[in-house]
PDB file of N, CA and C in Angstrom:
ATOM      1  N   UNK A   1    -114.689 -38.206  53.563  1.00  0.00           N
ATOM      2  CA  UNK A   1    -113.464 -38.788  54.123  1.00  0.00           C
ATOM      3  C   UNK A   1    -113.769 -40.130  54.803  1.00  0.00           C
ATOM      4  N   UNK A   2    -114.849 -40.362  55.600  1.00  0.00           N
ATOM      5  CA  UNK A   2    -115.173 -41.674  56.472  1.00  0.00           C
ATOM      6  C   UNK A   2    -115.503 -42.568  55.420  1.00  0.00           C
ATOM      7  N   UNK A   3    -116.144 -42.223  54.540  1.00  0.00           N
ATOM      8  CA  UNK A   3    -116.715 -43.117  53.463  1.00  0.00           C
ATOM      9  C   UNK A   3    -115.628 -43.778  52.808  1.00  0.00           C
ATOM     10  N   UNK A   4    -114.153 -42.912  52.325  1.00  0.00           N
ATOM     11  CA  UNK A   4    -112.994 -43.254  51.532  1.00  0.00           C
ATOM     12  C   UNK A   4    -112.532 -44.101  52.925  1.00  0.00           C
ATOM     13  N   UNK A   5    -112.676 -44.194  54.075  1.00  0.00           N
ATOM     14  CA  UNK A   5    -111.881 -45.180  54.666  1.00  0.00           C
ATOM     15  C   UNK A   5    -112.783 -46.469  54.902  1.00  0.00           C
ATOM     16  N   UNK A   6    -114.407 -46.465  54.638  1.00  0.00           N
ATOM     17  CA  UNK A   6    -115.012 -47.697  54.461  1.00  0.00           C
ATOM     18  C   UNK A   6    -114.751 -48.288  53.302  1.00  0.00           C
ATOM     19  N   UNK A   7    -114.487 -47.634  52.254  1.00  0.00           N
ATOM     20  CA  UNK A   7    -113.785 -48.843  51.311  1.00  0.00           C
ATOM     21  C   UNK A   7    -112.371 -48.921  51.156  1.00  0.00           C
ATOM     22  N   UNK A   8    -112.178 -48.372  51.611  1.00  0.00           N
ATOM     23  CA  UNK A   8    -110.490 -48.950  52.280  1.00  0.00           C
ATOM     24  C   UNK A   8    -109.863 -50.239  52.896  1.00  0.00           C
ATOM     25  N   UNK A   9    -110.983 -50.289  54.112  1.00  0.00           N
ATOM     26  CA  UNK A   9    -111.115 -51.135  54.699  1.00  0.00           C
ATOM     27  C   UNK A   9    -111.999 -52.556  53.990  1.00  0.00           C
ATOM     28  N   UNK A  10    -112.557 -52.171  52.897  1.00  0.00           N
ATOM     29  CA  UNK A  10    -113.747 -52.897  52.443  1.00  0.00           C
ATOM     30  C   UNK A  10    -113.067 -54.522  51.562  1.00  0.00           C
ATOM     31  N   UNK A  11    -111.951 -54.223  51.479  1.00  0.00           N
ATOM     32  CA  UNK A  11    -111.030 -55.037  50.917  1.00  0.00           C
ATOM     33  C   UNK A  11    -108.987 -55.034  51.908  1.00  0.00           C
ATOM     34  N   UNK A  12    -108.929 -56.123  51.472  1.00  0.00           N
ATOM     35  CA  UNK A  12    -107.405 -56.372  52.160  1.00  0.00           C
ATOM     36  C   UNK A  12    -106.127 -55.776  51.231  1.00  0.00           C
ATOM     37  N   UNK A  13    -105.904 -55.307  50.185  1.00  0.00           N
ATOM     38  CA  UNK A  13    -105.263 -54.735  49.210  1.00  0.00           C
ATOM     39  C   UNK A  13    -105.229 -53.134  50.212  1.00  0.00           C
ATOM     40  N   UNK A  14    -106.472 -52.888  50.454  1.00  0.00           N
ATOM     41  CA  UNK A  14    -106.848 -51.308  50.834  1.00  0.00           C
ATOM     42  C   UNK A  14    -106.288 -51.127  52.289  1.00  0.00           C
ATOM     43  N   UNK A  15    -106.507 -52.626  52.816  1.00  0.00           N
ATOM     44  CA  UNK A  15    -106.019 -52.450  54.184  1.00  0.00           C
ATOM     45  C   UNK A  15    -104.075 -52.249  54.384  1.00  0.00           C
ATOM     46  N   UNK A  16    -103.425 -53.301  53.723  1.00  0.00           N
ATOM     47  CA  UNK A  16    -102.033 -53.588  53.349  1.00  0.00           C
ATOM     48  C   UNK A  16    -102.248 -51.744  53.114  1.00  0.00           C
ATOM     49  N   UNK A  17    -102.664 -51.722  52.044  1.00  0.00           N
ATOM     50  CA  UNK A  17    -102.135 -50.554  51.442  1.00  0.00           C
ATOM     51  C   UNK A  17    -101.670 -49.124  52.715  1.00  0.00           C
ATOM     52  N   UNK A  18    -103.533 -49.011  53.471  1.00  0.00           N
ATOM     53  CA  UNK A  18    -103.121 -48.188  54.853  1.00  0.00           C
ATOM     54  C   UNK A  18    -101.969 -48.040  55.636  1.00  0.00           C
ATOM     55  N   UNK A  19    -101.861 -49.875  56.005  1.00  0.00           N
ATOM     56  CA  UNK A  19    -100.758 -49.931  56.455  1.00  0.00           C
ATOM     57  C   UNK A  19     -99.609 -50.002  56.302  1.00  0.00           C
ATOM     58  N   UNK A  20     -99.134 -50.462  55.271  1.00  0.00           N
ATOM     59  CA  UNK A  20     -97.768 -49.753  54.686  1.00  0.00           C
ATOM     60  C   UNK A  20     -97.450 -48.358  54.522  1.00  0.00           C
ATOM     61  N   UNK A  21     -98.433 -47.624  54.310  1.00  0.00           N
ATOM     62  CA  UNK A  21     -98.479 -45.718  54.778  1.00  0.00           C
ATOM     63  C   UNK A  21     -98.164 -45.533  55.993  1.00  0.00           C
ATOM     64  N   UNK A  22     -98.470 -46.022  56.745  1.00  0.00           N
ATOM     65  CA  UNK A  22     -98.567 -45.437  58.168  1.00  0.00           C
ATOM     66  C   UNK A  22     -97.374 -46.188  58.389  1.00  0.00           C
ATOM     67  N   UNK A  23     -96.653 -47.482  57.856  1.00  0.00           N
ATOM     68  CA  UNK A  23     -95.202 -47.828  58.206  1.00  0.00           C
ATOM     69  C   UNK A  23     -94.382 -46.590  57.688  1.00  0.00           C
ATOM     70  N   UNK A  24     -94.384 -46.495  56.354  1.00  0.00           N
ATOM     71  CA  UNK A  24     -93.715 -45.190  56.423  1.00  0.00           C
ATOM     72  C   UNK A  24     -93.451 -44.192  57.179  1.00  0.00           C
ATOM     73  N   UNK A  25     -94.861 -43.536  57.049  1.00  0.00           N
ATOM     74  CA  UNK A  25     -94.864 -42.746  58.114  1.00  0.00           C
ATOM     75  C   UNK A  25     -94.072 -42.446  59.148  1.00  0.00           C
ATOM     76  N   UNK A  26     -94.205 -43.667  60.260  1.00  0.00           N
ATOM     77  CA  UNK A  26     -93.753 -43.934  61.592  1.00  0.00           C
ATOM     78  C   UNK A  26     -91.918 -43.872  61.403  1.00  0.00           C
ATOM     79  N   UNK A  27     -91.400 -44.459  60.154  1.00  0.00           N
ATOM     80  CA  UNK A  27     -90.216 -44.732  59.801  1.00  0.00           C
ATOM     81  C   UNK A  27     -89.664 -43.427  59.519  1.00  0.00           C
ATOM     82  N   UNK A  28     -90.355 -42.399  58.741  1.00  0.00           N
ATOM     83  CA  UNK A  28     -90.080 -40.977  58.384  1.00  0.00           C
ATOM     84  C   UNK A  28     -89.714 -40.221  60.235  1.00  0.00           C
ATOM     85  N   UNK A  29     -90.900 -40.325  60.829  1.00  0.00           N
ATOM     86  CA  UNK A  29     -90.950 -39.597  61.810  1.00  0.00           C
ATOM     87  C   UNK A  29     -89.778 -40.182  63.045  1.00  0.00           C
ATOM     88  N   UNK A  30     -89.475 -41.209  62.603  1.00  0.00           N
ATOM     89  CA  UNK A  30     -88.224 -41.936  63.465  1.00  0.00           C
ATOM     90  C   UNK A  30     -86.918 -41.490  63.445  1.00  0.00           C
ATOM     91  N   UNK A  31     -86.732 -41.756  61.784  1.00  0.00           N
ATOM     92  CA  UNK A  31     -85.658 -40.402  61.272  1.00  0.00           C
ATOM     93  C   UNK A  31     -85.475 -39.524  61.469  1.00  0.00           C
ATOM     94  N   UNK A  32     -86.595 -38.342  61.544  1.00  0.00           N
ATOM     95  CA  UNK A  32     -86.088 -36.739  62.461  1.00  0.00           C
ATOM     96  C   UNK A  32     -85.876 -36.600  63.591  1.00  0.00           C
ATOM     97  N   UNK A  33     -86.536 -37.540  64.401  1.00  0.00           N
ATOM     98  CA  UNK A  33     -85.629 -37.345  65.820  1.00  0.00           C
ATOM     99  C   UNK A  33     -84.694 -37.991  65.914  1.00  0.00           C
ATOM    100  N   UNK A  34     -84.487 -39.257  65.315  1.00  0.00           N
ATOM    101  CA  UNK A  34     -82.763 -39.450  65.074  1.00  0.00           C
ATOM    102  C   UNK A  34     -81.605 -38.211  64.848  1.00  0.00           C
ATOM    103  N   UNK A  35     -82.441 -37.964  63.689  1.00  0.00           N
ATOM    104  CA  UNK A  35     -81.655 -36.492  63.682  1.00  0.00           C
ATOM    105  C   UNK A  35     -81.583 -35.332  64.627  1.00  0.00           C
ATOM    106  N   UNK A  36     -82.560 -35.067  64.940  1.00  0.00           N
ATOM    107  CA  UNK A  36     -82.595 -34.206  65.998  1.00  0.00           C
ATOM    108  C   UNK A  36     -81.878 -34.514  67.414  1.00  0.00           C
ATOM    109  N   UNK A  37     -81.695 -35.737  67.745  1.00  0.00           N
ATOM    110  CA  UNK A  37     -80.555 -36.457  69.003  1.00  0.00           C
ATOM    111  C   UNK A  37     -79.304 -36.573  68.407  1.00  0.00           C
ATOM    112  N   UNK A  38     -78.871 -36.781  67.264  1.00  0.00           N
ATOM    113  CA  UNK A  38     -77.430 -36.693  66.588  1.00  0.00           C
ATOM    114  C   UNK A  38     -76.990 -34.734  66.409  1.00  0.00           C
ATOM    115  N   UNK A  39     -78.213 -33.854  66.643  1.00  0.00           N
ATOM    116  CA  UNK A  39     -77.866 -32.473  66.481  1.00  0.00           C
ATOM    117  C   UNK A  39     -77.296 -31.644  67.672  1.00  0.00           C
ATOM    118  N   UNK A  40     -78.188 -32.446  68.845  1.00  0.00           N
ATOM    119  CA  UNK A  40     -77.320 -31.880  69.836  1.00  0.00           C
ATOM    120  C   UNK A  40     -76.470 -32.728  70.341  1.00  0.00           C
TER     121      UNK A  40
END
């Protein structure tokens, strides 16, 4: 696993790439508590 994130990092394609995941991410997890404050 540490190794798959040294070449991850080993190039800028790999890096973008991380980070556009983890934008998701953050954007997904933004959404359910949206939802979850529109439930009660």
């Amino acid at each position: 696993m540490y190794d798959f994130y040294d070449l991850l990092f080993e190039n800028d394609y790999g890096l973008k790439l991380y980070l556009f995941d983890y934008l998701i991410d953050a954007i997904c997890h933004k959404a359910e508590r949206i939802d979850e404050l529109s439930l009660n």
